[in-house]
Protein backbone atom coordinates (compact mmCIF):
# COMPACT_ATOMS: atom_id res chain seq x y z
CA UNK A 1 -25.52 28.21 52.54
CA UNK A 2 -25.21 26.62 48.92
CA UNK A 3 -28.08 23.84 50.44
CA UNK A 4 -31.81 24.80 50.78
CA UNK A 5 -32.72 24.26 54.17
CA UNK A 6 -35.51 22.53 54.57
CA UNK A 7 -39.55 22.70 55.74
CA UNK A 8 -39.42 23.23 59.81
CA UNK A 9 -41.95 21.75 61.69
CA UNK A 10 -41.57 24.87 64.33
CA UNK A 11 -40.53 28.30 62.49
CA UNK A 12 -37.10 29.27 64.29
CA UNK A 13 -36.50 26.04 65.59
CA UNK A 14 -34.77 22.90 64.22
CA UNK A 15 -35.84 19.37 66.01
CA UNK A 16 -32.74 16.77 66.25
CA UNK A 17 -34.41 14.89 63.86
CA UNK A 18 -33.89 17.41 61.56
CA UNK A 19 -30.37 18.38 62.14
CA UNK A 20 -29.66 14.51 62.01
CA UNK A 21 -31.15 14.31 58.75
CA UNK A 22 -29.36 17.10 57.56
CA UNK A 23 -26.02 15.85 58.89
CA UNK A 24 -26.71 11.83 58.33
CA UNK A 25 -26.23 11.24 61.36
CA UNK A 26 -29.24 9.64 64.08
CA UNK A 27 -31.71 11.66 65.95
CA UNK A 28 -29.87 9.70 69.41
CA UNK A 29 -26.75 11.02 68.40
CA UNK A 30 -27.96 14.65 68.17
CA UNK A 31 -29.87 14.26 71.68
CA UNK A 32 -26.62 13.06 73.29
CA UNK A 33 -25.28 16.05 71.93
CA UNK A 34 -27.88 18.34 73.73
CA UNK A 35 -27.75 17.09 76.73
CA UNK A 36 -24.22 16.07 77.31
CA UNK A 37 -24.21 12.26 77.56
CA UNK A 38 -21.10 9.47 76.08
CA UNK A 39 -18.66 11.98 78.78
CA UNK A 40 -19.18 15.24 77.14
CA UNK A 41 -20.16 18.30 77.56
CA UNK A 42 -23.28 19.55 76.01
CA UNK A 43 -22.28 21.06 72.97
CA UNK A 44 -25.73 22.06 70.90
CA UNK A 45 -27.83 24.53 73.48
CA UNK A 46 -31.84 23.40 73.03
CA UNK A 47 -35.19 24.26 74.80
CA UNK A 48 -37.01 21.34 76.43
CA UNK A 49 -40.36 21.54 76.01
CA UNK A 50 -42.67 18.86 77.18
CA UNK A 51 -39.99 16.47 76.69
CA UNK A 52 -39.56 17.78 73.33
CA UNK A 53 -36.04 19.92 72.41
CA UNK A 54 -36.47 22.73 70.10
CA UNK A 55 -32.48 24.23 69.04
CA UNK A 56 -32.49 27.77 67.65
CA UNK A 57 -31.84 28.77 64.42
CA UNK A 58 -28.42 30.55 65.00
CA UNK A 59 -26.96 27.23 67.59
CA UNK A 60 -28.47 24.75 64.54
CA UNK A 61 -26.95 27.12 61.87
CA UNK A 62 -23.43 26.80 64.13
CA UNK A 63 -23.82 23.41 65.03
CA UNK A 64 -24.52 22.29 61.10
CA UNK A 65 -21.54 24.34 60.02
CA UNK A 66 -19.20 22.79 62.51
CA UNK A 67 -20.12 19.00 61.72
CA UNK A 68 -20.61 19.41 58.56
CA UNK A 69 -17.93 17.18 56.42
């Protein structure tokens, strides 16, 4: 990537707030994303912990590339 990615707050893990700051876009719309709401399929796999998601490098990595503009 020709961007720095930035600080994590979990080593391995990207939080939708961070992939919505990285794509502009709102942590809500990155949730919906994860867990398949608005009639669509869940298209960004994430762990659930404690009500928290956590997404993997490699599916944020993907993800990022795909909606990136």
């Amino acid at each position: 990537m020709s961007k720095s990615l930035p600080d994590r707050a979990l080593p391995g893990y990207w939080t939708p707030q961070e992939i919505a700051a990285e794509l502009n876009k709102s942590p809500k719309w990155v949730l919906h994303r994860i867990t398949g709401r608005d009639g669509r399929p869940a298209d960004l796999k994430a762990y659930c912990v404690s009500r928290l998601y956590f997404v993997p490098d490699a599916a944020a990595e993907a993800f990022l590339k795909a909606h990136r503009g």
